[in-house]
PDB file of N, CA and C in Angstrom:
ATOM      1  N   UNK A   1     -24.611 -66.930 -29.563  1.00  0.00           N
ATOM      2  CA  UNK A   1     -25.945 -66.375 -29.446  1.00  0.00           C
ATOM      3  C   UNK A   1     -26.161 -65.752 -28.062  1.00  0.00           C
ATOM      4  N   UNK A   2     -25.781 -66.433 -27.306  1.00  0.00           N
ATOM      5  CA  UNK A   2     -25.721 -65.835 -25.925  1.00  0.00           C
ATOM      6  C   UNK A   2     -24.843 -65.076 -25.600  1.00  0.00           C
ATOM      7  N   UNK A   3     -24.237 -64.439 -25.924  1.00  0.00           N
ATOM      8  CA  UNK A   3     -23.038 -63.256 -26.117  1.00  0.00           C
ATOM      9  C   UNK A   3     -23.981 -62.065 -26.430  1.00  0.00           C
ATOM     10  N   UNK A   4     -24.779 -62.063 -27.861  1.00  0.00           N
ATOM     11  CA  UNK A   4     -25.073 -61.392 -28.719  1.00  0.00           C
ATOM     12  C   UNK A   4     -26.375 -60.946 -27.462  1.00  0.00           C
ATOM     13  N   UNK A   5     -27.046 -62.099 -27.284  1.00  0.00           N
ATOM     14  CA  UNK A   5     -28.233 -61.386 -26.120  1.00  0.00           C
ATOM     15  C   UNK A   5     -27.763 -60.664 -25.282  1.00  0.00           C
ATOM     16  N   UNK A   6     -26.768 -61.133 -24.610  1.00  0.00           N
ATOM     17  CA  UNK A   6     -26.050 -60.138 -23.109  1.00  0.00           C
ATOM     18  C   UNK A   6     -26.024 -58.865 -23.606  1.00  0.00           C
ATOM     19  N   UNK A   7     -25.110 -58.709 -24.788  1.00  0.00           N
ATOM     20  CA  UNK A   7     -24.758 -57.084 -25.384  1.00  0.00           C
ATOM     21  C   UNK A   7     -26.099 -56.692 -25.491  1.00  0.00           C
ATOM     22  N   UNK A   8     -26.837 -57.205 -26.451  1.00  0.00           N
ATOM     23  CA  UNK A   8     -28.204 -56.378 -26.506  1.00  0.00           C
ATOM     24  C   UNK A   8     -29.108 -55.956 -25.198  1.00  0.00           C
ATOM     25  N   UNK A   9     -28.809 -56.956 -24.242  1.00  0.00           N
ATOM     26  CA  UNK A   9     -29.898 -56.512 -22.420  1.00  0.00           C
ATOM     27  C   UNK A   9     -29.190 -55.517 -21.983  1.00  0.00           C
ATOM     28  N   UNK A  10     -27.520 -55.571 -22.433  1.00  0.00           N
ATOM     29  CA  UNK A  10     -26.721 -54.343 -21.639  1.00  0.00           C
ATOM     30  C   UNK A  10     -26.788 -53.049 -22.666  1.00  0.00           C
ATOM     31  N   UNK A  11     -27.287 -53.298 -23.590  1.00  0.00           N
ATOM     32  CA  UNK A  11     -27.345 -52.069 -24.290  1.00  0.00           C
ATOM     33  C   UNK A  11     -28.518 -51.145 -23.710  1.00  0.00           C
ATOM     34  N   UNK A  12     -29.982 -52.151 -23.904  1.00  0.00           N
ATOM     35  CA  UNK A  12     -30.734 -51.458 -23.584  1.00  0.00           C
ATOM     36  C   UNK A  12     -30.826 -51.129 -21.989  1.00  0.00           C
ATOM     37  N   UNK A  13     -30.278 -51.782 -21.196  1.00  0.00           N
ATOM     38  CA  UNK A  13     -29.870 -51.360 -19.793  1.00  0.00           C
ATOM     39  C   UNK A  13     -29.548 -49.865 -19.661  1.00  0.00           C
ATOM     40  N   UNK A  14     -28.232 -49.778 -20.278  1.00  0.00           N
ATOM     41  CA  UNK A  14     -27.627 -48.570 -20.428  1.00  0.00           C
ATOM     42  C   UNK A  14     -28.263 -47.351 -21.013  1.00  0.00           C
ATOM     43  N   UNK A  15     -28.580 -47.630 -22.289  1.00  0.00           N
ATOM     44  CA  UNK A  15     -29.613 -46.843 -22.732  1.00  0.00           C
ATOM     45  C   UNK A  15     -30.789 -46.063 -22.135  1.00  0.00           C
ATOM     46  N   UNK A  16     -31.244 -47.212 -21.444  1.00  0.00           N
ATOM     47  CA  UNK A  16     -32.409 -46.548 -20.184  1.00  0.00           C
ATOM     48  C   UNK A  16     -32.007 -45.740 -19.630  1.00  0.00           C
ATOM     49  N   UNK A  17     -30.502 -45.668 -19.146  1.00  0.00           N
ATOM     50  CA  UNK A  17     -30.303 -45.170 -17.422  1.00  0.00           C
ATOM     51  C   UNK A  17     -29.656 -43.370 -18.083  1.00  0.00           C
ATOM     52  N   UNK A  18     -29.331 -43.191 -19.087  1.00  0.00           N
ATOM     53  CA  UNK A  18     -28.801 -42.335 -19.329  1.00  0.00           C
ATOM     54  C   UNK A  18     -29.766 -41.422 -20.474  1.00  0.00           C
ATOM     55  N   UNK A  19     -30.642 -41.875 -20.678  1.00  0.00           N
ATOM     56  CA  UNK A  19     -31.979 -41.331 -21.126  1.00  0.00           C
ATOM     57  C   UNK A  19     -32.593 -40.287 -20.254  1.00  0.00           C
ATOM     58  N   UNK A  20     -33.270 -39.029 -20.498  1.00  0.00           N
ATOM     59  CA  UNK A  20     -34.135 -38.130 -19.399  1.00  0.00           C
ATOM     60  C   UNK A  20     -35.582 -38.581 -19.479  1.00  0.00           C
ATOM     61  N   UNK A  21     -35.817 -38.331 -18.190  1.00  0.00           N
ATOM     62  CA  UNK A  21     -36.905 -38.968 -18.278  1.00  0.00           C
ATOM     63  C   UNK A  21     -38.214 -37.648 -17.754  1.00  0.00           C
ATOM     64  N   UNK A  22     -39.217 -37.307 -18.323  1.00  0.00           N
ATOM     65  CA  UNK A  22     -40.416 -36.788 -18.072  1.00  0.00           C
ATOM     66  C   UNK A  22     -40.431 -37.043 -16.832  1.00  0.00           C
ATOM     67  N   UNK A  23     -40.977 -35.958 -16.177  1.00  0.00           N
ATOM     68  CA  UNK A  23     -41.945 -36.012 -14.671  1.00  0.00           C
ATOM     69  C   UNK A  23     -42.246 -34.510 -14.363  1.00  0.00           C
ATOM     70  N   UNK A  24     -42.632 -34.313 -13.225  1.00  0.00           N
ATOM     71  CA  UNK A  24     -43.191 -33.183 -12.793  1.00  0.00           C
ATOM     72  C   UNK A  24     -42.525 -32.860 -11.518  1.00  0.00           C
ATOM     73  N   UNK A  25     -41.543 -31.462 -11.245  1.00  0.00           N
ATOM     74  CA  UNK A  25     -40.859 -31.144 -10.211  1.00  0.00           C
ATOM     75  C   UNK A  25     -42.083 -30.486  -9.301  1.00  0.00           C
ATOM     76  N   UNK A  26     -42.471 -30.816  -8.222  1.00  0.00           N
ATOM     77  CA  UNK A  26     -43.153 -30.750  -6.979  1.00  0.00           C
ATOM     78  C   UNK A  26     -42.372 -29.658  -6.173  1.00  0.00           C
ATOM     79  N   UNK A  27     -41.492 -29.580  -6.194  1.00  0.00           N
ATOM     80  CA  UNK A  27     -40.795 -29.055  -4.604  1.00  0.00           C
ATOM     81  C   UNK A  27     -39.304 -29.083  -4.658  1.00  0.00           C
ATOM     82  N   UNK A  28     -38.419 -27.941  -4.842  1.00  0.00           N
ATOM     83  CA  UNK A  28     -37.093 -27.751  -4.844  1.00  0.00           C
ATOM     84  C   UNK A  28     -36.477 -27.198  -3.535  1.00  0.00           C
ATOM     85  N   UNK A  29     -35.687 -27.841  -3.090  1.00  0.00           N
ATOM     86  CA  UNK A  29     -35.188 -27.118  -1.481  1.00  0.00           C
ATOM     87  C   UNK A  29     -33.860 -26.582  -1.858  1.00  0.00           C
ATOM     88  N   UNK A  30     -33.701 -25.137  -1.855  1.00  0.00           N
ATOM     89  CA  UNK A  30     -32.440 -24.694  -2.283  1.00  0.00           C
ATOM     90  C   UNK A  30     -31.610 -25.437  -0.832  1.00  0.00           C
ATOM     91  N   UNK A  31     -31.864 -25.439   0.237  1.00  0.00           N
ATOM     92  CA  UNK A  31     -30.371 -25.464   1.061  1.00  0.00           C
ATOM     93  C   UNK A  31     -30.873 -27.215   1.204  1.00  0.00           C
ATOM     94  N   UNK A  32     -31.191 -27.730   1.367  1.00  0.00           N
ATOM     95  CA  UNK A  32     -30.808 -29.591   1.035  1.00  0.00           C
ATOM     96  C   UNK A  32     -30.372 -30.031   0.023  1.00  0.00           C
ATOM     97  N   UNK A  33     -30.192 -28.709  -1.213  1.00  0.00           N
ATOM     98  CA  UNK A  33     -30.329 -29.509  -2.523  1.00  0.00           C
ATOM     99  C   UNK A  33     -31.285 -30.739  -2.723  1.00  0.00           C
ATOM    100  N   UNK A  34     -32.195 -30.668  -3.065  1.00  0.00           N
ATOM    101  CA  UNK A  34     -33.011 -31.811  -3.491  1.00  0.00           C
ATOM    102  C   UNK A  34     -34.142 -31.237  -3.816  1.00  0.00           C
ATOM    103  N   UNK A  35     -34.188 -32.250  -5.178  1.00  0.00           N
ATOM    104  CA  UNK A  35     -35.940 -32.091  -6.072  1.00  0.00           C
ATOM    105  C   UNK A  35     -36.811 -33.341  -5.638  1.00  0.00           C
ATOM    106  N   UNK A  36     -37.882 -33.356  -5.403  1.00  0.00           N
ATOM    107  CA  UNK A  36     -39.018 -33.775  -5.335  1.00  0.00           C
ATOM    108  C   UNK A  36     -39.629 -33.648  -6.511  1.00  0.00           C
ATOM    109  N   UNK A  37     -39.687 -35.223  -7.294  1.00  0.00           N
ATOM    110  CA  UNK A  37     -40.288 -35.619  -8.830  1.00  0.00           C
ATOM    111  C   UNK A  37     -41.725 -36.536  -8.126  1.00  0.00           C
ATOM    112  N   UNK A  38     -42.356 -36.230  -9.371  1.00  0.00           N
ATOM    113  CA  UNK A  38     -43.461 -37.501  -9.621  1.00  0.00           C
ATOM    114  C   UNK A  38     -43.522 -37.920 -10.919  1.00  0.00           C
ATOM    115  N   UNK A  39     -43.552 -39.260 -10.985  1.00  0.00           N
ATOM    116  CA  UNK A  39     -43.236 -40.127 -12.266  1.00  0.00           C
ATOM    117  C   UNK A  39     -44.832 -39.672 -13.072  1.00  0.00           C
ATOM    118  N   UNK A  40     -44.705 -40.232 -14.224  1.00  0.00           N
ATOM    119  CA  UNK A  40     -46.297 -40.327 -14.948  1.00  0.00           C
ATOM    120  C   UNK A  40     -47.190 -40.986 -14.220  1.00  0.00           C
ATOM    121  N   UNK A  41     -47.108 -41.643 -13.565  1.00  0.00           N
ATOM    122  CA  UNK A  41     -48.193 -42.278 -12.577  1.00  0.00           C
ATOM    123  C   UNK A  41     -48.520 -42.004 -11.025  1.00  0.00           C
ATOM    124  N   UNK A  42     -47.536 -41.141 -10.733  1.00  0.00           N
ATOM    125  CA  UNK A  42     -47.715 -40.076  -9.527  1.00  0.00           C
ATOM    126  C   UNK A  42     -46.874 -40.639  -8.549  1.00  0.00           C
ATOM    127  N   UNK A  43     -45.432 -41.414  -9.134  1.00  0.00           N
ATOM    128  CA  UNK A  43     -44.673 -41.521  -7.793  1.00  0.00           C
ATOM    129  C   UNK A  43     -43.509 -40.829  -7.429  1.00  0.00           C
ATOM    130  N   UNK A  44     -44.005 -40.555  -6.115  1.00  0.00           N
ATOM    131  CA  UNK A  44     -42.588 -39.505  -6.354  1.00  0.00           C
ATOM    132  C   UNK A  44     -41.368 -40.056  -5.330  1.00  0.00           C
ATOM    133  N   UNK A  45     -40.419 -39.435  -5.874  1.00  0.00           N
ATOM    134  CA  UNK A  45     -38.997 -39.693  -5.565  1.00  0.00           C
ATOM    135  C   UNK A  45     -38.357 -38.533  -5.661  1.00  0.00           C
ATOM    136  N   UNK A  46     -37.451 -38.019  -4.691  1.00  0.00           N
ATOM    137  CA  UNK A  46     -36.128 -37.165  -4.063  1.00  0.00           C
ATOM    138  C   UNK A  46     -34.698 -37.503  -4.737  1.00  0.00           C
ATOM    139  N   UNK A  47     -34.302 -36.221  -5.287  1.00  0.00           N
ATOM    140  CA  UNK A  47     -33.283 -36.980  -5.845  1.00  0.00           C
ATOM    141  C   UNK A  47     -32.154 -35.397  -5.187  1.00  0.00           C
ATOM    142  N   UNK A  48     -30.989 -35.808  -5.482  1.00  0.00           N
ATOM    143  CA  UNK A  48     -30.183 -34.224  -5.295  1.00  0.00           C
ATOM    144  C   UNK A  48     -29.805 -33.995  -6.184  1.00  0.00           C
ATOM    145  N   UNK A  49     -29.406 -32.593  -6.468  1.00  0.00           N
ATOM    146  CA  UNK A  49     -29.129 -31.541  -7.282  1.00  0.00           C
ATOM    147  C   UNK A  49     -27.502 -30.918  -6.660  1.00  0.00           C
ATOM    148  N   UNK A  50     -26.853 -30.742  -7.428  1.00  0.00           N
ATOM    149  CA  UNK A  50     -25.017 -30.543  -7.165  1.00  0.00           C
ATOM    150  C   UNK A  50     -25.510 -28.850  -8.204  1.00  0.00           C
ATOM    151  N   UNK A  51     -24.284 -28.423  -7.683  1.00  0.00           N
ATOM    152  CA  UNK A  51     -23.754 -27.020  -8.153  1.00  0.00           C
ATOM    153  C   UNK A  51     -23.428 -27.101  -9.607  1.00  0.00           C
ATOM    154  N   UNK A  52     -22.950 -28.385 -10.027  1.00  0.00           N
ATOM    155  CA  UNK A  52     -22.521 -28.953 -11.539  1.00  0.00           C
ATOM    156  C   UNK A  52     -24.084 -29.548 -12.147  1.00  0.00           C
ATOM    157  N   UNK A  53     -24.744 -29.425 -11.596  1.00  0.00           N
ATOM    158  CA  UNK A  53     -26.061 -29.661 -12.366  1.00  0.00           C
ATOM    159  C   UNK A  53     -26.344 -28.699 -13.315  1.00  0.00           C
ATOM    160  N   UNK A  54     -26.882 -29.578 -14.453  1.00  0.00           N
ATOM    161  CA  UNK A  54     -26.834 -28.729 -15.609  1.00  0.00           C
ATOM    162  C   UNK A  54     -28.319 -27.809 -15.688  1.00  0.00           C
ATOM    163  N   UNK A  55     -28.593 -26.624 -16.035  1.00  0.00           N
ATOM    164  CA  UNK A  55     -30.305 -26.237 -16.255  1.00  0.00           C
ATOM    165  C   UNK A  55     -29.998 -25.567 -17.735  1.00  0.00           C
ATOM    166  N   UNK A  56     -30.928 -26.080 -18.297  1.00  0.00           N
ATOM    167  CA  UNK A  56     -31.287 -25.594 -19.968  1.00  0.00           C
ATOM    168  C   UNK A  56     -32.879 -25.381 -19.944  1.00  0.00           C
ATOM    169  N   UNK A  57     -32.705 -24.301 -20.673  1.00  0.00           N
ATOM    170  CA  UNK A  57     -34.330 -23.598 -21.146  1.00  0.00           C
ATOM    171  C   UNK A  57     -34.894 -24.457 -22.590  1.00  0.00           C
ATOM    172  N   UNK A  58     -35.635 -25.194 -23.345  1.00  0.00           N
ATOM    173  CA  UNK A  58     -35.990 -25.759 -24.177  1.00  0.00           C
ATOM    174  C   UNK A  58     -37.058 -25.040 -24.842  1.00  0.00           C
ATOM    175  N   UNK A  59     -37.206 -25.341 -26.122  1.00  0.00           N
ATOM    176  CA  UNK A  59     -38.253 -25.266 -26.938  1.00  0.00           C
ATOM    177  C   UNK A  59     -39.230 -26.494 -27.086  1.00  0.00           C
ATOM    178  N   UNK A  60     -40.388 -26.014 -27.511  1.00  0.00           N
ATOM    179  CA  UNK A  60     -41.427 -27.056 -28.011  1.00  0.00           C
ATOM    180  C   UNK A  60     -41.047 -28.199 -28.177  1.00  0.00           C
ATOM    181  N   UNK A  61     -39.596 -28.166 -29.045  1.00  0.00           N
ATOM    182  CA  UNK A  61     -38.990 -29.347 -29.849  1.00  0.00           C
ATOM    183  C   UNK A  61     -38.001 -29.822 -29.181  1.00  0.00           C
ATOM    184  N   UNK A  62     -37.948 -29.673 -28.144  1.00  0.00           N
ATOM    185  CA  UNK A  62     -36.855 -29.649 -26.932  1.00  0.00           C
ATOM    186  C   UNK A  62     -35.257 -29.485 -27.327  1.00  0.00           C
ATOM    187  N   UNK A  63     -35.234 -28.248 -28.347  1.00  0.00           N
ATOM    188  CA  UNK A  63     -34.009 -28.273 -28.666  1.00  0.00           C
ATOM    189  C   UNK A  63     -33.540 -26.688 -27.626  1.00  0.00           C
ATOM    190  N   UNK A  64     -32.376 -26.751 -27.125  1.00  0.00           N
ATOM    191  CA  UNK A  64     -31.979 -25.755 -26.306  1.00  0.00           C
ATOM    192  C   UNK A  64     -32.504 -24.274 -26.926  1.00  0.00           C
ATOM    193  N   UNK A  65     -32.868 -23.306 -26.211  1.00  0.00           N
ATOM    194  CA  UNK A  65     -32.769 -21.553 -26.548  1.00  0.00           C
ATOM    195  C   UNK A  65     -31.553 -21.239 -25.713  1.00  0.00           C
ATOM    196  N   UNK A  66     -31.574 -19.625 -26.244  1.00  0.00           N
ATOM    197  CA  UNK A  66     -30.416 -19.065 -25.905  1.00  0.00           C
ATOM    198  C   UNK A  66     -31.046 -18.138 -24.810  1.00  0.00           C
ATOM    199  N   UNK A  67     -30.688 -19.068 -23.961  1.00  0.00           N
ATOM    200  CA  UNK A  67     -31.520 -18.318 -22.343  1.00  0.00           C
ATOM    201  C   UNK A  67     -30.485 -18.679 -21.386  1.00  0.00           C
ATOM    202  N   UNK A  68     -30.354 -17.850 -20.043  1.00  0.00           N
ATOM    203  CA  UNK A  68     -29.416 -18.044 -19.336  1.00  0.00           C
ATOM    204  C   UNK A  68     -30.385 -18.683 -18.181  1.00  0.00           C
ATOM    205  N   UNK A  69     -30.098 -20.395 -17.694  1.00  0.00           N
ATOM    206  CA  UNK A  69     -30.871 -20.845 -16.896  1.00  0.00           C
ATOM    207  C   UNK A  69     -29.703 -21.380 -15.640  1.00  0.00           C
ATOM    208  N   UNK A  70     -30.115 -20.739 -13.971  1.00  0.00           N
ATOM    209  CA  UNK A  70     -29.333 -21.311 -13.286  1.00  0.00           C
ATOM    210  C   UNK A  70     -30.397 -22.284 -12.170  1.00  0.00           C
ATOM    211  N   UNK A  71     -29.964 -22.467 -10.886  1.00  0.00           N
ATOM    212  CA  UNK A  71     -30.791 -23.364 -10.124  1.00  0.00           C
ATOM    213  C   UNK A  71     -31.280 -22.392  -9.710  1.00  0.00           C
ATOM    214  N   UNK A  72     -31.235 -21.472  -9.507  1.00  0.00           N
ATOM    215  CA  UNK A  72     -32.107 -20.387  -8.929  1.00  0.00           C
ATOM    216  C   UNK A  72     -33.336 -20.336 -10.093  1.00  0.00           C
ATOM    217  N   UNK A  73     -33.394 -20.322 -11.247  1.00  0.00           N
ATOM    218  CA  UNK A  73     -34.290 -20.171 -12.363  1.00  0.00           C
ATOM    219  C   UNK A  73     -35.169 -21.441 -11.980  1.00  0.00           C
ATOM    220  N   UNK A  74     -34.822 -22.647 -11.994  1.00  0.00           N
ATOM    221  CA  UNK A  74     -35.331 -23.873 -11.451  1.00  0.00           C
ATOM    222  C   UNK A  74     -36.124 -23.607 -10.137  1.00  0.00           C
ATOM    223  N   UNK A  75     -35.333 -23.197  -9.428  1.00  0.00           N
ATOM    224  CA  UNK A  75     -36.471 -22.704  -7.978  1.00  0.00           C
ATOM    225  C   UNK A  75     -37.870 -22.299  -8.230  1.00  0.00           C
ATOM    226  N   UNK A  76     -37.395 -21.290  -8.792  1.00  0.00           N
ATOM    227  CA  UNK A  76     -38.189 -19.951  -9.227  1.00  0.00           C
ATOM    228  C   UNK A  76     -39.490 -20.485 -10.164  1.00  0.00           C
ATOM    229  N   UNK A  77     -39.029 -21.466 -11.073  1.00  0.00           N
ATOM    230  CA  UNK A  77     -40.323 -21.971 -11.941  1.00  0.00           C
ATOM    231  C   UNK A  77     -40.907 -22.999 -11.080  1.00  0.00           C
ATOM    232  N   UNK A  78     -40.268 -23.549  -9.902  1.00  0.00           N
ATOM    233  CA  UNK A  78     -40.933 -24.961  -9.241  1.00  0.00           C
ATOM    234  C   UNK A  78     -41.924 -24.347  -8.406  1.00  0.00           C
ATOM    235  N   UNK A  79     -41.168 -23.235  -7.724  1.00  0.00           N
ATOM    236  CA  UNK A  79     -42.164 -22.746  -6.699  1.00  0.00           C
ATOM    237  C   UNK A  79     -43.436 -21.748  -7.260  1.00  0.00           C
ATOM    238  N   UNK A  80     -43.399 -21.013  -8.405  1.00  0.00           N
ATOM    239  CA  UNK A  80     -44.534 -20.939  -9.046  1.00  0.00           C
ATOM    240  C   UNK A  80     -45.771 -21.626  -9.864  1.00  0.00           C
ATOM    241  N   UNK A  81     -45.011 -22.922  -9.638  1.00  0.00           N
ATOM    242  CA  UNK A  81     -46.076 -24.141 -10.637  1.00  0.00           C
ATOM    243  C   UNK A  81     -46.665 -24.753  -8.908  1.00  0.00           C
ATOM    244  N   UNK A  82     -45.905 -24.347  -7.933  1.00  0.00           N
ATOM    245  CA  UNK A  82     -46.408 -26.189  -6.882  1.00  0.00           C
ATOM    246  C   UNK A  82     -47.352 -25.906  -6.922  1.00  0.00           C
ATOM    247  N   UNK A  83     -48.294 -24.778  -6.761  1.00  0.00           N
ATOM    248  CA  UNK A  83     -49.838 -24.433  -6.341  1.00  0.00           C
ATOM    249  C   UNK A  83     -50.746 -25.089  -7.767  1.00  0.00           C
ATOM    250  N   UNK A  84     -49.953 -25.549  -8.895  1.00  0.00           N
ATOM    251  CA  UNK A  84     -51.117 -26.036 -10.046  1.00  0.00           C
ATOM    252  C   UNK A  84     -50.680 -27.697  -9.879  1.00  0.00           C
ATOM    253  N   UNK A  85     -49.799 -28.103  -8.904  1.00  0.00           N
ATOM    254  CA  UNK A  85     -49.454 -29.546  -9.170  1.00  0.00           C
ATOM    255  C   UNK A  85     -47.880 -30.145  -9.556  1.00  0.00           C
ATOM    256  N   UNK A  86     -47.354 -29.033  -9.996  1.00  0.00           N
ATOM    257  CA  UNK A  86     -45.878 -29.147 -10.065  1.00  0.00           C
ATOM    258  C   UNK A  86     -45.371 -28.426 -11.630  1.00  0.00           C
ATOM    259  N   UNK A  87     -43.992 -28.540 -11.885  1.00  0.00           N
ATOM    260  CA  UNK A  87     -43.964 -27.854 -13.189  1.00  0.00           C
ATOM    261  C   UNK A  87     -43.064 -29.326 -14.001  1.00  0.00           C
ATOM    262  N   UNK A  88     -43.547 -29.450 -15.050  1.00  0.00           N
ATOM    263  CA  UNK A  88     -43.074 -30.575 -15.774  1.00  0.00           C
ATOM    264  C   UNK A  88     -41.688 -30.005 -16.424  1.00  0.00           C
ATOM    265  N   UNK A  89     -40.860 -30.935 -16.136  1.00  0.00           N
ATOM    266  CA  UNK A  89     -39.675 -30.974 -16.924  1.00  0.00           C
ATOM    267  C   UNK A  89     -38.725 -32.241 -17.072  1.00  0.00           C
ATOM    268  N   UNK A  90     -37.349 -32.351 -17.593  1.00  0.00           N
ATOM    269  CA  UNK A  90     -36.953 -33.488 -18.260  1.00  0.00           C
ATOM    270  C   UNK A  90     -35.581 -33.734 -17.333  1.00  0.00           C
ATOM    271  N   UNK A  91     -35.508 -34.787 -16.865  1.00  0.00           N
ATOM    272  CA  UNK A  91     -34.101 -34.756 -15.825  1.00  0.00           C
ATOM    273  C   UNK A  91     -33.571 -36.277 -16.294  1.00  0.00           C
ATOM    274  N   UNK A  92     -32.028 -35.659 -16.267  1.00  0.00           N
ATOM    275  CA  UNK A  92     -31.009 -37.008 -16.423  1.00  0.00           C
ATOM    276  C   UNK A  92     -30.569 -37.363 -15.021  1.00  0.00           C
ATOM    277  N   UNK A  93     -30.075 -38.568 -14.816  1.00  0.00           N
ATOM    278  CA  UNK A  93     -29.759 -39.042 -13.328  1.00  0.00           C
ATOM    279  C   UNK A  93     -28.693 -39.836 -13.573  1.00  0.00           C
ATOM    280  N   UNK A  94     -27.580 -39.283 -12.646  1.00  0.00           N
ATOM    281  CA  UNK A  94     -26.431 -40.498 -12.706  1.00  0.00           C
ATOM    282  C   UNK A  94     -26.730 -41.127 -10.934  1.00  0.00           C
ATOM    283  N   UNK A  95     -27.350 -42.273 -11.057  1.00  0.00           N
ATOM    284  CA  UNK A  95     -27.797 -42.860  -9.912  1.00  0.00           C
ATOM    285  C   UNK A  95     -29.004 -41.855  -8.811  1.00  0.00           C
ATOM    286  N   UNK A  96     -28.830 -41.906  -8.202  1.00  0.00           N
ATOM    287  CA  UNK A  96     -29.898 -40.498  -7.436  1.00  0.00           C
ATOM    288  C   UNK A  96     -29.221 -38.904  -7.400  1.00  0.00           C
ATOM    289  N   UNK A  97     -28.833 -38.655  -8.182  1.00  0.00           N
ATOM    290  CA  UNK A  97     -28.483 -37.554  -8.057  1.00  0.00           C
ATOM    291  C   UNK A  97     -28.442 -36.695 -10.138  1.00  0.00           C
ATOM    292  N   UNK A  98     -29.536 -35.752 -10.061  1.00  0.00           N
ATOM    293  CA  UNK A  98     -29.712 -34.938 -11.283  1.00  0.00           C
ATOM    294  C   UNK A  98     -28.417 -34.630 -11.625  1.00  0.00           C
ATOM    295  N   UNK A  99     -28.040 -34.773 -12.893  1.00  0.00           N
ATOM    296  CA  UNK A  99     -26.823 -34.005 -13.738  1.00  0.00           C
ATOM    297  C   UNK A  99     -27.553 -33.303 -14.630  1.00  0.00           C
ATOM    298  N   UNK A 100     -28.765 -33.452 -15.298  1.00  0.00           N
ATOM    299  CA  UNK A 100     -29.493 -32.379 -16.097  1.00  0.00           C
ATOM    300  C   UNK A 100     -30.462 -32.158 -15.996  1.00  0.00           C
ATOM    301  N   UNK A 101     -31.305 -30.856 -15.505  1.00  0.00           N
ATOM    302  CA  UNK A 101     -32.762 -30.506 -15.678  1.00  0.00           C
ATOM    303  C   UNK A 101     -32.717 -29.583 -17.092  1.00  0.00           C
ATOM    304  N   UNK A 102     -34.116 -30.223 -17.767  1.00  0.00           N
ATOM    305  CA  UNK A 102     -34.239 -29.266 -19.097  1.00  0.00           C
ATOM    306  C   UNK A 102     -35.952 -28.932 -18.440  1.00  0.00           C
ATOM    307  N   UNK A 103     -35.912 -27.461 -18.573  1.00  0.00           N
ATOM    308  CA  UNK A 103     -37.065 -26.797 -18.330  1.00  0.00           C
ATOM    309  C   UNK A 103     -37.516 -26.368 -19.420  1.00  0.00           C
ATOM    310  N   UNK A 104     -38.848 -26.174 -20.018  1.00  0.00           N
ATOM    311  CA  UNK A 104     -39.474 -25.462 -21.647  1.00  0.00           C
ATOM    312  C   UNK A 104     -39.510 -23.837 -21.035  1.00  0.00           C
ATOM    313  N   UNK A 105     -39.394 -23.442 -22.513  1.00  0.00           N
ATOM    314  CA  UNK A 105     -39.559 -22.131 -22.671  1.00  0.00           C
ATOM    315  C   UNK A 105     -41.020 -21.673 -21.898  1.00  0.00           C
ATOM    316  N   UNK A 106     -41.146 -20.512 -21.740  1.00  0.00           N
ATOM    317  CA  UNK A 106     -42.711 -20.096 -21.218  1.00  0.00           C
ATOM    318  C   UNK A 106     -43.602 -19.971 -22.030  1.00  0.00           C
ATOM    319  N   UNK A 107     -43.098 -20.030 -23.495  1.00  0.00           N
ATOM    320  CA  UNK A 107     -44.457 -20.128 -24.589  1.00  0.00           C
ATOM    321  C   UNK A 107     -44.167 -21.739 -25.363  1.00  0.00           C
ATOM    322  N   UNK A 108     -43.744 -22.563 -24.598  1.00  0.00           N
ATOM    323  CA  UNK A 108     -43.667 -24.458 -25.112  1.00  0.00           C
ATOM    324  C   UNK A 108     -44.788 -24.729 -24.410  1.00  0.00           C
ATOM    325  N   UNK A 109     -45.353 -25.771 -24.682  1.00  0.00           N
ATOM    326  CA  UNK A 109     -46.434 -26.518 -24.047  1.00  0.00           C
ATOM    327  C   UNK A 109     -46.196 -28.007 -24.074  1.00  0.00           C
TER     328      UNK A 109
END
């Protein structure tokens, strides 16, 4: 029985960490590499961004379009949202550092 619990705490452990998680990009520094997130409750945290970071354009349904998205595209939408509060999008993290930003299309909500 206690076997069976461990697997299940390490499942959902794992599960968590490799899940994307909602927030709102604040502030992208092309030459530090690093995004500035705020969680749903407004905390924010710095994470870095690598050259192998992934950027995908999404739909409504957050299934990929056929859009060509680089970190420059990411810039470009962060620094036009900071003046409303930030621009919401979906990031995976292997420890502090982004391996995927998914940004929505310009007609997703």
């Amino acid at each position: 029985m206690r076997k069976l619990l461990s697997a299940a705490v390490v499942l959902v452990v794992l599960a968590g960490l490799a899940g994307a998680d909602e927030v709102t990009a604040r502030r992208y520094d092309k030459k530090a590499l690093e995004l500035l997130v705020a969680n749903k409750v407004g905390k924010e945290s710095v994470y870095k961004v690598t050259d192998s970071t992934k950027v995908t354009i999404v739909d409504k349904d957050g299934k990929p379009i056929e859009a060509k998205a680089t970190l420059e595209t990411l810039a470009q939408r962060v620094k036009a949202k900071a003046d409303k509060g930030g621009l919401k999008v979906d990031i995976t993290l292997d420890g502090d550092t982004v391996t995927e930003v998914k940004l929505r299309s310009a007609g997703a909500k």
